[in-house]
N, C-alpha and C. Protein backbone atom coordinates (compact mmCIF):
# COMPACT_ATOMS: atom_id res chain seq x y z
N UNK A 1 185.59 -51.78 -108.14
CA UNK A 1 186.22 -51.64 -106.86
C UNK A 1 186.61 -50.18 -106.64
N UNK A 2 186.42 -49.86 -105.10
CA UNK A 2 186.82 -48.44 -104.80
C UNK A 2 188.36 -48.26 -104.88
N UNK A 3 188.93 -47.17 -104.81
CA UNK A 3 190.24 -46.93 -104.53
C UNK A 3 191.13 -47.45 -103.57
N UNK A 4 190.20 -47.39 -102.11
CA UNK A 4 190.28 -47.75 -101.05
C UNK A 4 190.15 -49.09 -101.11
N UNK A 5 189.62 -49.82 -101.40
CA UNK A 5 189.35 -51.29 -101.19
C UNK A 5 190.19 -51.67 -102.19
N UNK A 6 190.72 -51.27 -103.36
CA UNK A 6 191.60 -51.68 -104.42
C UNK A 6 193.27 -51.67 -103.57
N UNK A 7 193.57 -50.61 -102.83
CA UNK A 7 194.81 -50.65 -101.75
C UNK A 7 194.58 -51.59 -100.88
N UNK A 8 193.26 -51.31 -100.06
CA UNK A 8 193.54 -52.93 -99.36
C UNK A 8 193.95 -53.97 -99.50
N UNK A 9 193.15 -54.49 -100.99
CA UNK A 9 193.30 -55.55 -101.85
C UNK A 9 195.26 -55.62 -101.87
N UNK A 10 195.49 -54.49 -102.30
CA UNK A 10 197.12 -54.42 -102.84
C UNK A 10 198.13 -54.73 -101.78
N UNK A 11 197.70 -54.10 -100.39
CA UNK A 11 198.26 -54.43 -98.85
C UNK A 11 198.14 -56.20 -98.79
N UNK A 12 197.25 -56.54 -99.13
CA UNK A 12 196.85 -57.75 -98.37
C UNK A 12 197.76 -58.76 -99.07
N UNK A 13 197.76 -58.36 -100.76
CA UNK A 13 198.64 -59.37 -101.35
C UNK A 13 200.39 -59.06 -101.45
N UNK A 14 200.60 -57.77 -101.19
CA UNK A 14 201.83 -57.80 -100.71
C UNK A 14 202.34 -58.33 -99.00
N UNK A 15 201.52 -58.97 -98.60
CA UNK A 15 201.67 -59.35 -97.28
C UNK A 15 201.71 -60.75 -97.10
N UNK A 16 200.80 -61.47 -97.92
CA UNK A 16 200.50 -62.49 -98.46
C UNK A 16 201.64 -63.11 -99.32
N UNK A 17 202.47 -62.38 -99.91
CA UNK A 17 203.60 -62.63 -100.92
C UNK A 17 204.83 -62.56 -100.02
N UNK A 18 205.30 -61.69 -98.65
CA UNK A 18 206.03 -61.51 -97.65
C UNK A 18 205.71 -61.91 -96.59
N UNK A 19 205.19 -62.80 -96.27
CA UNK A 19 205.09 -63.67 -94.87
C UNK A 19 205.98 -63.77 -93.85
N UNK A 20 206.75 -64.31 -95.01
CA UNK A 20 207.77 -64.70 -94.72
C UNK A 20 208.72 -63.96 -93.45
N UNK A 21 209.26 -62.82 -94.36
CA UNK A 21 209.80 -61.75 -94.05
C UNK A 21 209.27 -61.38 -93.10
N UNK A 22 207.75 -61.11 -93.16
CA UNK A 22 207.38 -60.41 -91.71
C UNK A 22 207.42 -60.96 -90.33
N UNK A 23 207.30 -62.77 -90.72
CA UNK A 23 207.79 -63.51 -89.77
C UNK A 23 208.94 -63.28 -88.80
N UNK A 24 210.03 -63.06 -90.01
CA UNK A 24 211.25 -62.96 -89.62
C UNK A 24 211.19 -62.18 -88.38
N UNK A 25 210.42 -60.70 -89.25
CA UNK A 25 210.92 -59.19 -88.66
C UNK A 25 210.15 -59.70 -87.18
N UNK A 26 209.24 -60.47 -86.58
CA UNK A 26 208.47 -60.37 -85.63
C UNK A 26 209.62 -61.19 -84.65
N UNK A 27 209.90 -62.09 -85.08
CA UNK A 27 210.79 -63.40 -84.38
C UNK A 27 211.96 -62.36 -83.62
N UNK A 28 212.49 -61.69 -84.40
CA UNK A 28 213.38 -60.86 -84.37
C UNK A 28 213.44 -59.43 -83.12
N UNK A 29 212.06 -59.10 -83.33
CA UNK A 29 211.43 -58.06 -82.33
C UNK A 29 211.20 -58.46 -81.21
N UNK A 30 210.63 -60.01 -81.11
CA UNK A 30 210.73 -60.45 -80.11
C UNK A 30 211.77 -61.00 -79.10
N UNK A 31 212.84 -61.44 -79.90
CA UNK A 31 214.25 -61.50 -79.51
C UNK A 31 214.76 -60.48 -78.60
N UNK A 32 214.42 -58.91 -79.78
CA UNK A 32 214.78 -57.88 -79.24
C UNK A 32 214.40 -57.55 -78.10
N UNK A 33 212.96 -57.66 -77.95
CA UNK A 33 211.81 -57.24 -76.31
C UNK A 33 212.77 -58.33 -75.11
N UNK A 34 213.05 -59.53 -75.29
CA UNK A 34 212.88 -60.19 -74.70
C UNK A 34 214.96 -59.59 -73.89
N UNK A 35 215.63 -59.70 -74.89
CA UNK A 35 217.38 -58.95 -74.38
C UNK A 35 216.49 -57.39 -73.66
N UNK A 36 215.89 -57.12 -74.04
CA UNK A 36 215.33 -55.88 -73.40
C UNK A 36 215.14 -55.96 -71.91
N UNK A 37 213.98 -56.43 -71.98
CA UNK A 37 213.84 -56.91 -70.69
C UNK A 37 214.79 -57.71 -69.99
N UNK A 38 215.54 -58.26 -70.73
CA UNK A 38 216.24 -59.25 -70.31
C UNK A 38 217.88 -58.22 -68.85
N UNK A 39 218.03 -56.95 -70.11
CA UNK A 39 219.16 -56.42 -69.55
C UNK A 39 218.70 -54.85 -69.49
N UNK A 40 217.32 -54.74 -68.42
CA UNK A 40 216.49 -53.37 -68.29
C UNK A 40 217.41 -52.07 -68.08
N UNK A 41 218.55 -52.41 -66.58
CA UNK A 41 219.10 -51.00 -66.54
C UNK A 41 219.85 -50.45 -68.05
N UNK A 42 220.59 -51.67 -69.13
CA UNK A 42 221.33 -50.72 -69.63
C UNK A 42 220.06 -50.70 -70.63
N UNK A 43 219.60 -50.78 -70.76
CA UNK A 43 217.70 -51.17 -71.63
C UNK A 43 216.87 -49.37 -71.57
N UNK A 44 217.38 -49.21 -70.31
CA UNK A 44 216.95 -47.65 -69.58
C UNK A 44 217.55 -46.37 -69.87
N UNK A 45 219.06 -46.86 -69.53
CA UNK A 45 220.12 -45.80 -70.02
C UNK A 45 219.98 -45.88 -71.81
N UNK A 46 219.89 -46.50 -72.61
CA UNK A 46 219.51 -46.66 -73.98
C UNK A 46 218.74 -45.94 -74.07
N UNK A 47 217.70 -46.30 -73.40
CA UNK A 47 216.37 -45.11 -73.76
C UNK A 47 216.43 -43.73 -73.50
N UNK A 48 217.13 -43.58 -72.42
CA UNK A 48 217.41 -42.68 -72.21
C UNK A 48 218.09 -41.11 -72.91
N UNK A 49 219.47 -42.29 -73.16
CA UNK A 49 220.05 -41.70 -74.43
C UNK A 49 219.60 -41.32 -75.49
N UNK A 50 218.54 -42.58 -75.88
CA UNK A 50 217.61 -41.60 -77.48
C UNK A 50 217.15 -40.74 -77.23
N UNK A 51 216.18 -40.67 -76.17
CA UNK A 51 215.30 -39.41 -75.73
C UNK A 51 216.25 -37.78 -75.97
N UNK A 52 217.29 -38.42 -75.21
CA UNK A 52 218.17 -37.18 -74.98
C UNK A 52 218.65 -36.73 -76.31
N UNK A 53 219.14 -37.49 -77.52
CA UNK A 53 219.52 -36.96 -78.93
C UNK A 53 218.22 -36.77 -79.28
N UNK A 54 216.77 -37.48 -79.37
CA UNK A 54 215.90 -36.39 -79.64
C UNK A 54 215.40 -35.39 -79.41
N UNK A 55 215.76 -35.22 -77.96
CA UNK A 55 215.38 -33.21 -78.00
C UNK A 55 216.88 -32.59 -78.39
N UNK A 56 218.26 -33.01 -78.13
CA UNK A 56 218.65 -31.98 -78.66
C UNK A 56 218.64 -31.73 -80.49
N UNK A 57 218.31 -33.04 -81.06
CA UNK A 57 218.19 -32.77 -82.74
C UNK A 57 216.61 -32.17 -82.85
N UNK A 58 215.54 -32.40 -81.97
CA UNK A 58 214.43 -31.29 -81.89
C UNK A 58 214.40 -30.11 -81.27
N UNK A 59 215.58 -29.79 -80.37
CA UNK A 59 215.37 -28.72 -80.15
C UNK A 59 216.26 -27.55 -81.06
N UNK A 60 217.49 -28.09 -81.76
CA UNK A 60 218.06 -27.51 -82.57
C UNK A 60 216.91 -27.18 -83.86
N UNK A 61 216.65 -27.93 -84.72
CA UNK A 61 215.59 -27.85 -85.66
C UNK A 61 214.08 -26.49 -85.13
N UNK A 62 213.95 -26.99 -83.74
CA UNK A 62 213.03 -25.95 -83.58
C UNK A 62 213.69 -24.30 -83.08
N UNK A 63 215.26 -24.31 -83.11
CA UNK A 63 215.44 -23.21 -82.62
C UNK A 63 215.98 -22.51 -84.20
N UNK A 64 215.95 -23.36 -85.24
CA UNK A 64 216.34 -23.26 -86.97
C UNK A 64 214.97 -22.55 -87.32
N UNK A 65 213.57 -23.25 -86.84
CA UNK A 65 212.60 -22.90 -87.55
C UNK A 65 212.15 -21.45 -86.88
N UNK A 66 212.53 -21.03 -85.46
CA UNK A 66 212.32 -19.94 -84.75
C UNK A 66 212.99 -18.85 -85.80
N UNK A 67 214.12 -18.99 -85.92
CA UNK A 67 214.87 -18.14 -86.79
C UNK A 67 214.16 -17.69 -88.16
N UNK A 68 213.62 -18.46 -89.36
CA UNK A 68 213.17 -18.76 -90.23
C UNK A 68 211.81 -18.15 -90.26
N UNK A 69 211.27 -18.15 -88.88
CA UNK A 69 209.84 -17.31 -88.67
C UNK A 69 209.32 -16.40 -87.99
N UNK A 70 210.94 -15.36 -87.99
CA UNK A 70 211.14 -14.41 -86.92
C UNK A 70 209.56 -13.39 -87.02
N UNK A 71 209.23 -13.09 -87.87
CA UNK A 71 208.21 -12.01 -87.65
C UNK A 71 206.85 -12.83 -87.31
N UNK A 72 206.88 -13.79 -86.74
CA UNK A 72 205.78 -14.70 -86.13
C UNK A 72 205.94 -14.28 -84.43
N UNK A 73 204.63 -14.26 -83.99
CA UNK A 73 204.37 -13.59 -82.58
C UNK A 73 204.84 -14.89 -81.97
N UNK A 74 204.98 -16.04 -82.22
CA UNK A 74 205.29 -17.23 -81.31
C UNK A 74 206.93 -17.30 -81.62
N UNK A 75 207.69 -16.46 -81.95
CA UNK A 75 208.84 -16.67 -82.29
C UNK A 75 209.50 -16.42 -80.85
N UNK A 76 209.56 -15.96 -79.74
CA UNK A 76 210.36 -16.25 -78.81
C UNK A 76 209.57 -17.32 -77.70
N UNK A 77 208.48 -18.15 -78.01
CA UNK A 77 208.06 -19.44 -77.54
C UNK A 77 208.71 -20.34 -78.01
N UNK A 78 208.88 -20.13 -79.23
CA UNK A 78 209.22 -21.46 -80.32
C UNK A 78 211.06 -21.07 -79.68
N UNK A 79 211.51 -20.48 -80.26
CA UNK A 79 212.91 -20.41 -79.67
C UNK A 79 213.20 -20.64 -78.58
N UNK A 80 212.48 -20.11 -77.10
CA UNK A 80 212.83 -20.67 -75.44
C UNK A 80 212.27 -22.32 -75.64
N UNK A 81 211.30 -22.82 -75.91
CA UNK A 81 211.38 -24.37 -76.35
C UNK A 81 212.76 -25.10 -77.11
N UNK A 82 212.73 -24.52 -78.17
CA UNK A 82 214.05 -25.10 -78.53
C UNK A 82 215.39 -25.08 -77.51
N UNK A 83 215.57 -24.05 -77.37
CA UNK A 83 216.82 -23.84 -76.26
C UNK A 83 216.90 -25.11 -75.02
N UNK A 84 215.36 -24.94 -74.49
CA UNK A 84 215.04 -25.78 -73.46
C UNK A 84 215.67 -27.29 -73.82
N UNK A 85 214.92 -27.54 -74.98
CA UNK A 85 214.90 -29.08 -75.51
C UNK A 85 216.46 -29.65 -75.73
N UNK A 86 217.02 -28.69 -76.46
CA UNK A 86 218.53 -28.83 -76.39
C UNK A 86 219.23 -28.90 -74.99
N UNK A 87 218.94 -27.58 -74.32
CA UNK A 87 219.81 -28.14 -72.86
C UNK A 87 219.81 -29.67 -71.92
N UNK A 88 218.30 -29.50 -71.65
CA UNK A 88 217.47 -30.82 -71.47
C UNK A 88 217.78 -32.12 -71.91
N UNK A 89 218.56 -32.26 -73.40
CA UNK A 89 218.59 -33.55 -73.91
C UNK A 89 220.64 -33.26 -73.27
N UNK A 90 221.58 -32.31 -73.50
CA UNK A 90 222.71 -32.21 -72.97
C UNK A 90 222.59 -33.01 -71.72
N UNK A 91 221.75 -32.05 -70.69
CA UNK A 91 221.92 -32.27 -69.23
C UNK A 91 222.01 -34.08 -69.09
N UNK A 92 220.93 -34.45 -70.25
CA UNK A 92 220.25 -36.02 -69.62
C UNK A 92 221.60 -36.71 -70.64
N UNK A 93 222.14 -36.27 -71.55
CA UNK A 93 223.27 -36.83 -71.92
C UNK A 93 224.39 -37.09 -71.44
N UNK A 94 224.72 -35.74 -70.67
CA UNK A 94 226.08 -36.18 -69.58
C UNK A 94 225.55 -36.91 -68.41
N UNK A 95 224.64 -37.14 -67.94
CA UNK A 95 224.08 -37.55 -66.75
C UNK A 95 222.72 -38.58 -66.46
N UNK A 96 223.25 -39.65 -67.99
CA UNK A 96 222.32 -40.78 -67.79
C UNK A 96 221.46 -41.38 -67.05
N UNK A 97 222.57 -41.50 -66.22
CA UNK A 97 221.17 -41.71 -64.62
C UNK A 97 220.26 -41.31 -64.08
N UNK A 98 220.96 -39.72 -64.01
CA UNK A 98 219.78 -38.29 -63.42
C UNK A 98 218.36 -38.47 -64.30
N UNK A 99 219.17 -38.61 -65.70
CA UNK A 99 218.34 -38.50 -66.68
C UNK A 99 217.22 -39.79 -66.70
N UNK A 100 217.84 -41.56 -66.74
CA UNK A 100 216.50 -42.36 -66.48
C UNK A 100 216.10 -42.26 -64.98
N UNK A 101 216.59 -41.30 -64.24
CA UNK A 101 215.78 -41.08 -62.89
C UNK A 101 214.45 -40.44 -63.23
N UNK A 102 214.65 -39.29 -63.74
CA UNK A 102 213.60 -38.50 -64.05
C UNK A 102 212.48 -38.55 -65.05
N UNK A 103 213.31 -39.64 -66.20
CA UNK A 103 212.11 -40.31 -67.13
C UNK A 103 211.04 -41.13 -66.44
N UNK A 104 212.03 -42.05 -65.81
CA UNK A 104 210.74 -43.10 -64.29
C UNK A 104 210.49 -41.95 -63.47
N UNK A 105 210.32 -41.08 -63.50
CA UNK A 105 209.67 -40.37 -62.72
C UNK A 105 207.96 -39.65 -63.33
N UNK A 106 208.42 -39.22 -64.52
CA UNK A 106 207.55 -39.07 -65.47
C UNK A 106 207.00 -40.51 -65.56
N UNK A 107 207.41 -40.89 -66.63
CA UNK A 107 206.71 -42.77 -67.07
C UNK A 107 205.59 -42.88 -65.42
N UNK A 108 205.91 -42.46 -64.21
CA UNK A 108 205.04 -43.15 -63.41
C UNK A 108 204.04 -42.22 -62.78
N UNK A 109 204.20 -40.93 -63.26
CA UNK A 109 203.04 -39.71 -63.53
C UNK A 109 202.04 -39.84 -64.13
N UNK A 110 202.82 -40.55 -66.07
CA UNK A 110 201.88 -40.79 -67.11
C UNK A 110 201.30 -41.81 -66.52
N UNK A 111 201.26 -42.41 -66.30
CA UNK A 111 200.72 -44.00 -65.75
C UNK A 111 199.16 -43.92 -65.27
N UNK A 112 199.60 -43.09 -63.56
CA UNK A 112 198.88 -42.55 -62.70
C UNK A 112 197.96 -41.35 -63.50
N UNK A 113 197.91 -40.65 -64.50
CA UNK A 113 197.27 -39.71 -64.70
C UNK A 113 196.50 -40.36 -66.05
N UNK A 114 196.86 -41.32 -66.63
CA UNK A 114 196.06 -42.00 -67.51
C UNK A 114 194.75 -42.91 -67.13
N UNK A 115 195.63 -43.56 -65.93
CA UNK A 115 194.47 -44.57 -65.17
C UNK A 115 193.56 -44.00 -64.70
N UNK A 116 193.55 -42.42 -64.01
CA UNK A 116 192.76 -41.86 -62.91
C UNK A 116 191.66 -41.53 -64.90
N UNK A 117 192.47 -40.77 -65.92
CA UNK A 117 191.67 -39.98 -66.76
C UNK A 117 190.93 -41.81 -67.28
N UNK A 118 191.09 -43.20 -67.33
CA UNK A 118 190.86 -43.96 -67.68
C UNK A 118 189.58 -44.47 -66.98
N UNK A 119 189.81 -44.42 -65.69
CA UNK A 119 188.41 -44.61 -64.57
C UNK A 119 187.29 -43.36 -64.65
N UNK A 120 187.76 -42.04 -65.09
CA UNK A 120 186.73 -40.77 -65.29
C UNK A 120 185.53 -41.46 -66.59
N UNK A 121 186.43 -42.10 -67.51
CA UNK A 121 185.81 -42.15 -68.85
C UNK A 121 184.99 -43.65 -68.74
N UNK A 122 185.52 -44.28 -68.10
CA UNK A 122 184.46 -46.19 -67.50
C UNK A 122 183.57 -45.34 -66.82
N UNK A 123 183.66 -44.81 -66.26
CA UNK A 123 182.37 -44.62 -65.08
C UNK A 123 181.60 -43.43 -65.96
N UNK A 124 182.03 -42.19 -66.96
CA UNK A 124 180.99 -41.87 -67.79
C UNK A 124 180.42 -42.52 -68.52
N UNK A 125 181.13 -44.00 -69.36
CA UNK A 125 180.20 -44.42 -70.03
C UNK A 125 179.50 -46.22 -69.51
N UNK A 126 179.62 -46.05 -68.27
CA UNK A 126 179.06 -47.13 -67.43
C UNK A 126 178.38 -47.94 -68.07
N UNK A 127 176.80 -47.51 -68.46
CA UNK A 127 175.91 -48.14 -69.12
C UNK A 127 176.45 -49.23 -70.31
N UNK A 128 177.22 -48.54 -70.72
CA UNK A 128 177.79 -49.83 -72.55
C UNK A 128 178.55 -51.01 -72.17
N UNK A 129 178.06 -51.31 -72.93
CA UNK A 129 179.73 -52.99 -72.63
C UNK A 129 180.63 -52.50 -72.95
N UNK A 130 181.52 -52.87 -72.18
CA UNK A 130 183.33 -52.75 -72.57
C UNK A 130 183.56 -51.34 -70.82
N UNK A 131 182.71 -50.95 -70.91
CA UNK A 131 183.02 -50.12 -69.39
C UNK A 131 183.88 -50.51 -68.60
N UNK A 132 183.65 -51.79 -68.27
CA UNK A 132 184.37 -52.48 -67.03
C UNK A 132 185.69 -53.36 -67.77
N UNK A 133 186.04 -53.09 -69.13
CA UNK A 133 187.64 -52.98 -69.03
C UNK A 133 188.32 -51.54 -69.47
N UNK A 134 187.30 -50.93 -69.61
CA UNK A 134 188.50 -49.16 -69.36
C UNK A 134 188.78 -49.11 -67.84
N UNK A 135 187.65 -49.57 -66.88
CA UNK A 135 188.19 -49.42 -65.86
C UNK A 135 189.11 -50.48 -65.76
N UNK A 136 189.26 -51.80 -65.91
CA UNK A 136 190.40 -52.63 -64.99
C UNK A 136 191.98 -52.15 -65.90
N UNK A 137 191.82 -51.33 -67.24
CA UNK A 137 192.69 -50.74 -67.78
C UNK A 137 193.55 -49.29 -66.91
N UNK A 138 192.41 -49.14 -66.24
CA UNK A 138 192.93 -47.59 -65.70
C UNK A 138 193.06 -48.11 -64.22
N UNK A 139 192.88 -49.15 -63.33
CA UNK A 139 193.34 -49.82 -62.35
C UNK A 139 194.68 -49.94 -62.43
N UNK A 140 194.76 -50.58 -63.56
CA UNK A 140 196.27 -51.60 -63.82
C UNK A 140 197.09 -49.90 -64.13
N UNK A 141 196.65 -49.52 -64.59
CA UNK A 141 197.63 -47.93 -64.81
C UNK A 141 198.27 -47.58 -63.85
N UNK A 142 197.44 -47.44 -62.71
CA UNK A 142 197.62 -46.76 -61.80
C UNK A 142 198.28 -47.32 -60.99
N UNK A 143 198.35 -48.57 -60.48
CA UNK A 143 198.72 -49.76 -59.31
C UNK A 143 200.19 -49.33 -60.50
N UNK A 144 200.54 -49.83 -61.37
CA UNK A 144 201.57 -49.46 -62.48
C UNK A 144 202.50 -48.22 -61.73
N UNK A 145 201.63 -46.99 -62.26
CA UNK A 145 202.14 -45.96 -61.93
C UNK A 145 202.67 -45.80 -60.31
N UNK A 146 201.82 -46.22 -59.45
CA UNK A 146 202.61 -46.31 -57.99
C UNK A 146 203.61 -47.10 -57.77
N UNK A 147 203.49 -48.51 -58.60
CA UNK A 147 204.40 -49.33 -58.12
C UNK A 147 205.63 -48.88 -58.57
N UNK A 148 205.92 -48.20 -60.06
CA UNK A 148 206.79 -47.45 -60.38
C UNK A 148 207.60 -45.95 -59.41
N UNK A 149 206.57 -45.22 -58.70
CA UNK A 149 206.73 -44.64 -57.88
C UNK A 149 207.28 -44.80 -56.51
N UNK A 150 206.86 -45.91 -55.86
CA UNK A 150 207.00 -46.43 -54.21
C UNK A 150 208.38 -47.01 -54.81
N UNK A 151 208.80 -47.64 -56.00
CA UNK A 151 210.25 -48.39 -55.66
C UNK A 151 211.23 -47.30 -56.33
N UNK A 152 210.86 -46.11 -56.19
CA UNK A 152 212.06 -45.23 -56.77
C UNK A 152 212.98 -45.03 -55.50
N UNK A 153 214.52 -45.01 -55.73
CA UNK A 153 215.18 -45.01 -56.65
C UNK A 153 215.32 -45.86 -57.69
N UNK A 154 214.74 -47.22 -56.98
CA UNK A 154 215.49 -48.62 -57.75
C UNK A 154 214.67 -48.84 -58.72
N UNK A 155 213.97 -48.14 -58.77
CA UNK A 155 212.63 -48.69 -60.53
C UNK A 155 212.87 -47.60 -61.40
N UNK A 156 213.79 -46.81 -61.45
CA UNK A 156 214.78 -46.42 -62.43
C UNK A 156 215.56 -47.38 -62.85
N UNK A 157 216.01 -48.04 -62.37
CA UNK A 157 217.18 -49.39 -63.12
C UNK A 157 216.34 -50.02 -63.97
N UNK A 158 214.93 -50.34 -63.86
CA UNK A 158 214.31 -51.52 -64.75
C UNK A 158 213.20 -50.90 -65.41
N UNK A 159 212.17 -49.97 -64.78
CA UNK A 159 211.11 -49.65 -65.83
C UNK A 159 211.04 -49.41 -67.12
N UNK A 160 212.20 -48.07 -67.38
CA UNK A 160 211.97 -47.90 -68.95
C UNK A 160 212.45 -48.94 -69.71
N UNK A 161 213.00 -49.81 -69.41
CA UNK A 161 214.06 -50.88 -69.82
C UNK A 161 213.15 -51.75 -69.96
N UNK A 162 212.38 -52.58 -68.62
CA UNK A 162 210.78 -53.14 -69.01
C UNK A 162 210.06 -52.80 -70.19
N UNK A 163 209.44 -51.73 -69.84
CA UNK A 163 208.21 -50.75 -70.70
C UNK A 163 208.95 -50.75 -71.84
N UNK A 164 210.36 -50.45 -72.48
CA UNK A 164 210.63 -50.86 -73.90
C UNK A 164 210.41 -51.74 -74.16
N UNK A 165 210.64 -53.06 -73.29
CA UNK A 165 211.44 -54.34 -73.63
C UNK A 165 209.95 -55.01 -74.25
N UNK A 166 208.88 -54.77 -73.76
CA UNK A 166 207.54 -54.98 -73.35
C UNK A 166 207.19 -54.82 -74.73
N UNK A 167 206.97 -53.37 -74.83
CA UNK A 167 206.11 -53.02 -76.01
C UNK A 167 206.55 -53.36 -77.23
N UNK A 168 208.73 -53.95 -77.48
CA UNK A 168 209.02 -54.37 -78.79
C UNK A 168 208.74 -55.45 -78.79
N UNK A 169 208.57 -56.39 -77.71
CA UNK A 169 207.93 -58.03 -77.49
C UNK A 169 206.56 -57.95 -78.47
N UNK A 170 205.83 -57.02 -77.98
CA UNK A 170 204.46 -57.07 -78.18
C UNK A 170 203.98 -56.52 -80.22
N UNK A 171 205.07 -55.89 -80.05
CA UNK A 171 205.25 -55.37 -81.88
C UNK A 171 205.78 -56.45 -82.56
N UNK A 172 206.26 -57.27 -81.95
CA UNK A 172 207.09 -58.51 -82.32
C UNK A 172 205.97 -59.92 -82.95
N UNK A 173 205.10 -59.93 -81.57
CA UNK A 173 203.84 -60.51 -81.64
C UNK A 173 203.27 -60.18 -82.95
N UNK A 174 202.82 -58.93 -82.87
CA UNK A 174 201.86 -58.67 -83.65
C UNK A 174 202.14 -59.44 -84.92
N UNK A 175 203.47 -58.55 -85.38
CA UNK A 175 204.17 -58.82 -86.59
C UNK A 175 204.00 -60.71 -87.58
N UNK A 176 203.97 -61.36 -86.20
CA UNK A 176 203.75 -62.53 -86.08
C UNK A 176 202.29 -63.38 -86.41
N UNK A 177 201.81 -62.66 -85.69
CA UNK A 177 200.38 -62.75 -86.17
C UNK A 177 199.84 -62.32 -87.42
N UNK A 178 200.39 -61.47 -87.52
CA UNK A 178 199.53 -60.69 -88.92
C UNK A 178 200.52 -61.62 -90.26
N UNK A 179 201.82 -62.45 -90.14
CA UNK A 179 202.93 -63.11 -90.87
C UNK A 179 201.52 -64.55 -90.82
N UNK A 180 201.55 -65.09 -89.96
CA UNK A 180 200.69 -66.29 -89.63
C UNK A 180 199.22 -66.47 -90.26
N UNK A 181 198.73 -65.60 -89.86
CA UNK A 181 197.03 -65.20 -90.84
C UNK A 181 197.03 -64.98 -92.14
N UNK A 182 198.46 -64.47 -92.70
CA UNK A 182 198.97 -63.87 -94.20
C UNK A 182 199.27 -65.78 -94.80
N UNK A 183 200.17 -66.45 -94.28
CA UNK A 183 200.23 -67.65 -94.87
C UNK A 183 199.23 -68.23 -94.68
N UNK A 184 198.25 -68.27 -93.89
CA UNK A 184 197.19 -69.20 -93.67
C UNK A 184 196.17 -68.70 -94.72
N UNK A 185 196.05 -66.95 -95.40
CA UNK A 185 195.13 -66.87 -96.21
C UNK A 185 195.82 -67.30 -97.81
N UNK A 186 197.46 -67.20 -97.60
CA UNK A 186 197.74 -67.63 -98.95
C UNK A 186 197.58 -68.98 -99.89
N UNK A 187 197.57 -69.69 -98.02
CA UNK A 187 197.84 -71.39 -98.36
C UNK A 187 196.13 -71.59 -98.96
N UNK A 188 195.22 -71.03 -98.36
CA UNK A 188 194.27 -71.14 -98.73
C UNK A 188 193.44 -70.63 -100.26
């Protein structure tokens, strides 16, 4: 056996031996997605808030490493980034709202600029199967991204709060699945 296939092997039976557990952790995630969604605005301001302690603990760290690499030509890039990232995560800290205003503002940019780059790449590779779900992928982006857009102010209260609530549902799933296939290969 290769190295690689000997770790697989080792993944599969430590997974196989924790089912259990991973069960748990999925049941649990899904719980979590579901209070998520369940209670989006403060779901939003949450998110919000992390975002905001991660740039200012990234922008501190990057204004540490500016220092550290002063005779580097990117040393007053790397430092006006840091500065930025720090103020940026302040501003959105005292001002939660401003702050998931402007995340749903972004979130419905990314959306719109994924779907449009999502329909460029279906229609280059037209000819293959699977074409015609990058495009209904980069449809749904986009209808996404506007609908996020046309209800602003008020799709600040629920999107990021959704879009979390969503994607820990869906990690939750997984978790579940991969717990479910693990007892079904053990029982076997």
């Amino acid at each position: 056996m290769t190295e690689m296939s000997q770790d697989v092997q080792n993944l599969k039976q430590k997974i196989e031996h924790n089912w259990g557990w991973i069960l748990a952790l999925g049941i649990l995630l899904v719980l979590g997605g579901v209070i998520l969604i369940a209670a989006p605005l403060a779901s939003s301001i949450a998110v919000t808030l992390l975002i905001a302690a991660v740039l200012v603990v990234g922008g501190v760290f990057q204004i540490i490493q500016a220092f550290r690499t002063q005779n580097w030509s990117g040393f007053l890039w790397s430092m006006i980034v840091g500065v930025i990232a720090v103020i940026g995560g302040i501003v959105i800290y005292t001002n939660p709202l401003a702050g998931t205003f402007a995340l749903t503002l972004v979130i419905a940019a990314v959306f719109i600029a994924q779907g449009v780059s999502q329909l460029l790449l279906a229609f280059k590779i037209k000819p293959h199967s699977g074409w015609g779900w990058v495009a209904f992928a980069g449809v749904i982006a986009i209808l996404a991204g506007f609908m996020i857009w046309w209800e602003l102010p008020s799709s600040a209260a629920w999107a990021l709060g959704l879009i979390a609530g969503i994607s820990v549902m869906l990690n939750g799933w997984s978790y579940i699945a991969i717990a479910l296939a693990a007892k079904a290969m053990k029982s076997s």
